[in-house]
Each structure stands twice: as structure tokens, then as C-alpha cells.
C-alpha atoms as a PDB file:
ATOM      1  CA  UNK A   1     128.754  89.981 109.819  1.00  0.00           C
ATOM      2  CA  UNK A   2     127.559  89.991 106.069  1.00  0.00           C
ATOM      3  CA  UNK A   3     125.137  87.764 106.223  1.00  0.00           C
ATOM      4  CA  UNK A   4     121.945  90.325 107.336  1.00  0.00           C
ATOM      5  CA  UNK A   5     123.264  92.746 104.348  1.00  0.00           C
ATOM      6  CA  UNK A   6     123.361  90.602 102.231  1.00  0.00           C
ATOM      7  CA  UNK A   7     119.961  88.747 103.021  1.00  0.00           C
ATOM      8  CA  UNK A   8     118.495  92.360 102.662  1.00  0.00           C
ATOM      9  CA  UNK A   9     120.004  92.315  99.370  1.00  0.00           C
ATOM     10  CA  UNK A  10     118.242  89.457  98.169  1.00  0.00           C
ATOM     11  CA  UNK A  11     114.976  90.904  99.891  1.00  0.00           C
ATOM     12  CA  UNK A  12     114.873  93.764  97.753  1.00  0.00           C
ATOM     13  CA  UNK A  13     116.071  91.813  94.699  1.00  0.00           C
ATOM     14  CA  UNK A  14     113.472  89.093  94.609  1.00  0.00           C
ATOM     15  CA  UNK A  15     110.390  92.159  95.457  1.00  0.00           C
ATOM     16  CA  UNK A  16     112.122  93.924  92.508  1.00  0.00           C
ATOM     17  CA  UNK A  17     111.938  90.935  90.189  1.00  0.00           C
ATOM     18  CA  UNK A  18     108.572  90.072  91.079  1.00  0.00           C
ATOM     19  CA  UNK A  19     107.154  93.314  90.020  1.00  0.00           C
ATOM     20  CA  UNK A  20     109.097  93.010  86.743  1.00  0.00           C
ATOM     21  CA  UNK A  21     107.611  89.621  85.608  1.00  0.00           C
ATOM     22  CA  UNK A  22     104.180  90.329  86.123  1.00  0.00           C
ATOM     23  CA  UNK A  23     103.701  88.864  82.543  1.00  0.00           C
ATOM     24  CA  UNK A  24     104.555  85.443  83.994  1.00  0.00           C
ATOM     25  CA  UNK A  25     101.692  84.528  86.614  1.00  0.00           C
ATOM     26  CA  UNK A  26     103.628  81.456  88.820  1.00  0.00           C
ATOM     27  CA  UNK A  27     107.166  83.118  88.523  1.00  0.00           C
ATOM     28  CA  UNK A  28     106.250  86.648  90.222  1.00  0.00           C
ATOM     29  CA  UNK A  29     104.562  84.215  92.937  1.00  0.00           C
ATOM     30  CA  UNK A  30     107.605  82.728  93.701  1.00  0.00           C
ATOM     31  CA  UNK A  31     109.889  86.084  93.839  1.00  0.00           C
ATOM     32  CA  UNK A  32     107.437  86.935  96.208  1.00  0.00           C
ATOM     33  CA  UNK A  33     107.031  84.238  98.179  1.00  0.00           C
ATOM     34  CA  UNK A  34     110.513  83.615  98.420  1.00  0.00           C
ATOM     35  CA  UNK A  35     111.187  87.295  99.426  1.00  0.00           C
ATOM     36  CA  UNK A  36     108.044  87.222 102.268  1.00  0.00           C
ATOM     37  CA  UNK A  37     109.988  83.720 103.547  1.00  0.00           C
ATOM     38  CA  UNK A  38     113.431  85.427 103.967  1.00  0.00           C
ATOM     39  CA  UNK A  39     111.826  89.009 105.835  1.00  0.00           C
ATOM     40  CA  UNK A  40     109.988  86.713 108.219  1.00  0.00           C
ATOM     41  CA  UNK A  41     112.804  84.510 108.575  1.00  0.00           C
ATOM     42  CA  UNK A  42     115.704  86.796 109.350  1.00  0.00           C
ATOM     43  CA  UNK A  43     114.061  89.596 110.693  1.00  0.00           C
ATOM     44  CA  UNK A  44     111.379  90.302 114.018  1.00  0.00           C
ATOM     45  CA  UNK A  45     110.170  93.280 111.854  1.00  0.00           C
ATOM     46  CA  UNK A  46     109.332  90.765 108.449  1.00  0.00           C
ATOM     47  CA  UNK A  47     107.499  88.291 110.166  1.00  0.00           C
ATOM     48  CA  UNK A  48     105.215  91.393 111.752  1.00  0.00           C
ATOM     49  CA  UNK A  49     105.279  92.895 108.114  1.00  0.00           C
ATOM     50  CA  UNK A  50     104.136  89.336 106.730  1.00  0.00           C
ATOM     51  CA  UNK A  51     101.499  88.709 109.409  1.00  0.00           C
ATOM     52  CA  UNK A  52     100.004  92.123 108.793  1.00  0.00           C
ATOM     53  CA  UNK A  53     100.026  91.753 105.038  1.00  0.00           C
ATOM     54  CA  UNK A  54      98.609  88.183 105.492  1.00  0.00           C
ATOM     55  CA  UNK A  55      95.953  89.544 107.943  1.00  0.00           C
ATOM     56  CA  UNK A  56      95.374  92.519 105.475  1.00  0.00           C
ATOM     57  CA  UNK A  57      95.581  90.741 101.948  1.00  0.00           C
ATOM     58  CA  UNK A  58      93.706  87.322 102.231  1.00  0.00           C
ATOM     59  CA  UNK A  59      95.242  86.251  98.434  1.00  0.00           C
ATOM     60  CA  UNK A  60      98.877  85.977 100.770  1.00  0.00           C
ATOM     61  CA  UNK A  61      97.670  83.544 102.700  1.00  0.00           C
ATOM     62  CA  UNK A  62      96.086  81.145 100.070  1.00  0.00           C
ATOM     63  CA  UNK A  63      99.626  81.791  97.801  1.00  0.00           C
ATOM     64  CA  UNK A  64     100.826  80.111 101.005  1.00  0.00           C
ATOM     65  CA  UNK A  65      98.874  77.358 101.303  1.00  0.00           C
ATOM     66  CA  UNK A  66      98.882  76.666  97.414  1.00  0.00           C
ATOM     67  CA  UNK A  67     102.936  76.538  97.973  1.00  0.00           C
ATOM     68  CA  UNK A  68     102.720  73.892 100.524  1.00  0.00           C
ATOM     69  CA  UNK A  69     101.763  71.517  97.586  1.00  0.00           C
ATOM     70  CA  UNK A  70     104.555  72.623  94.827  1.00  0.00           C
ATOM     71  CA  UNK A  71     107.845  70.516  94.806  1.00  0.00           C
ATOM     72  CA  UNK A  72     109.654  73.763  94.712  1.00  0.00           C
ATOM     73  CA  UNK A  73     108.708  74.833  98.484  1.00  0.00           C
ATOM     74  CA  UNK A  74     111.411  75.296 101.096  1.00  0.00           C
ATOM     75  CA  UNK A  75     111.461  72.830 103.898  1.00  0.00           C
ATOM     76  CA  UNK A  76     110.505  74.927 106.635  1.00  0.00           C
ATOM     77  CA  UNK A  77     107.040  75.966 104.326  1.00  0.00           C
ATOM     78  CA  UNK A  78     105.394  75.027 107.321  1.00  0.00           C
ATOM     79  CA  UNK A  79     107.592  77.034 110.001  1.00  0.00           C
ATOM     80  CA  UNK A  80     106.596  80.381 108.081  1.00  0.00           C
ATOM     81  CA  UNK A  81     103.212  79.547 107.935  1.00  0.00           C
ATOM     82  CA  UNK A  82     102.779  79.326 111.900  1.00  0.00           C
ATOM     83  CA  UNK A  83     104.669  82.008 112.727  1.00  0.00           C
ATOM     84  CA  UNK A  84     103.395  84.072 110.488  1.00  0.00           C
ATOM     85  CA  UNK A  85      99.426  83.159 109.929  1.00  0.00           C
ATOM     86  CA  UNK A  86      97.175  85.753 111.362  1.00  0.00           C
ATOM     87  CA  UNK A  87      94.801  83.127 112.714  1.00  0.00           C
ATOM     88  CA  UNK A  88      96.915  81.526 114.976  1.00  0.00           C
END
């Protein structure tokens, strides 16, 4: 019952801090990332918003892929990247 709110929440947190850290090149990556993994996680609507930007913004896709490598990457890296890459 909280949980979408509150996931929302965090959406609009993480976008929020990665505009504000600009000055630090990997961190506002990660906001970012981390905020594109939750909207096409949780919501129908973020993984079309994702796959558009993606399919829109090539530099998404290879922030993606450069993830895949970093110790720091959720678990289901690879989940987000098929249902969200434009190609497939």
C-alpha cells in the first residue's frame, strides 16, 4: 500500500540528486542509473520512458553497459537491460 509512493519518492529523489552533483562525473551516473532502474522496474510507464530515452539518447545505453562491469550494479543489471534496450 506504501510501497509505489514511496518508490516514487525515491524516483524523484535520486533524478533530483543527480542534477545537483553534476560536479562529480561517476556519482550523478549512479543517481541516475539507479533512478532509470527503479521507473522501469516498478512501473509499465518507466520502462516505456527508459526505452524511449535509451532509443533517443544513445549515451543511456552505453552508461548501461559500462554498469554491467562496476561491483556496485544491482543483480538484476541484466533484467533492465532486456526489457528495456531499444534493439531488442
Amino acid at each position: 500500500m506504501l510501497r509505489k509512493p514511496l518508490v516514487i519518492l525515491a524516483i524523484v529523489l535520486l533524478l533530483a540528486l543527480g542534477t545537483l552533483t553534476l560536479l562529480v562525473p561517476f556519482l550523478h551516473e549512479a543517481f541516475f542509473l539507479f533512478a532509470f532502474y527503479l521507473m522501469a522496474m516498478e512501473f509499465e510507464t518507466g520502462r516505456a520512458l527508459v526505452k524511449d530515452g535509451r532509443r533517443r539518447w544513445p549515451f543511456l545505453s552505453r552508461l548501461i553497459e559500462r554498469a554491467h562491469g562496476s561491483r556496485w550494479a544491482p543483480r538484476a543489471l541484466g533484467e533492465f537491460d532486456d526489457l528495456t534496450n531499444p534493439a531488442k
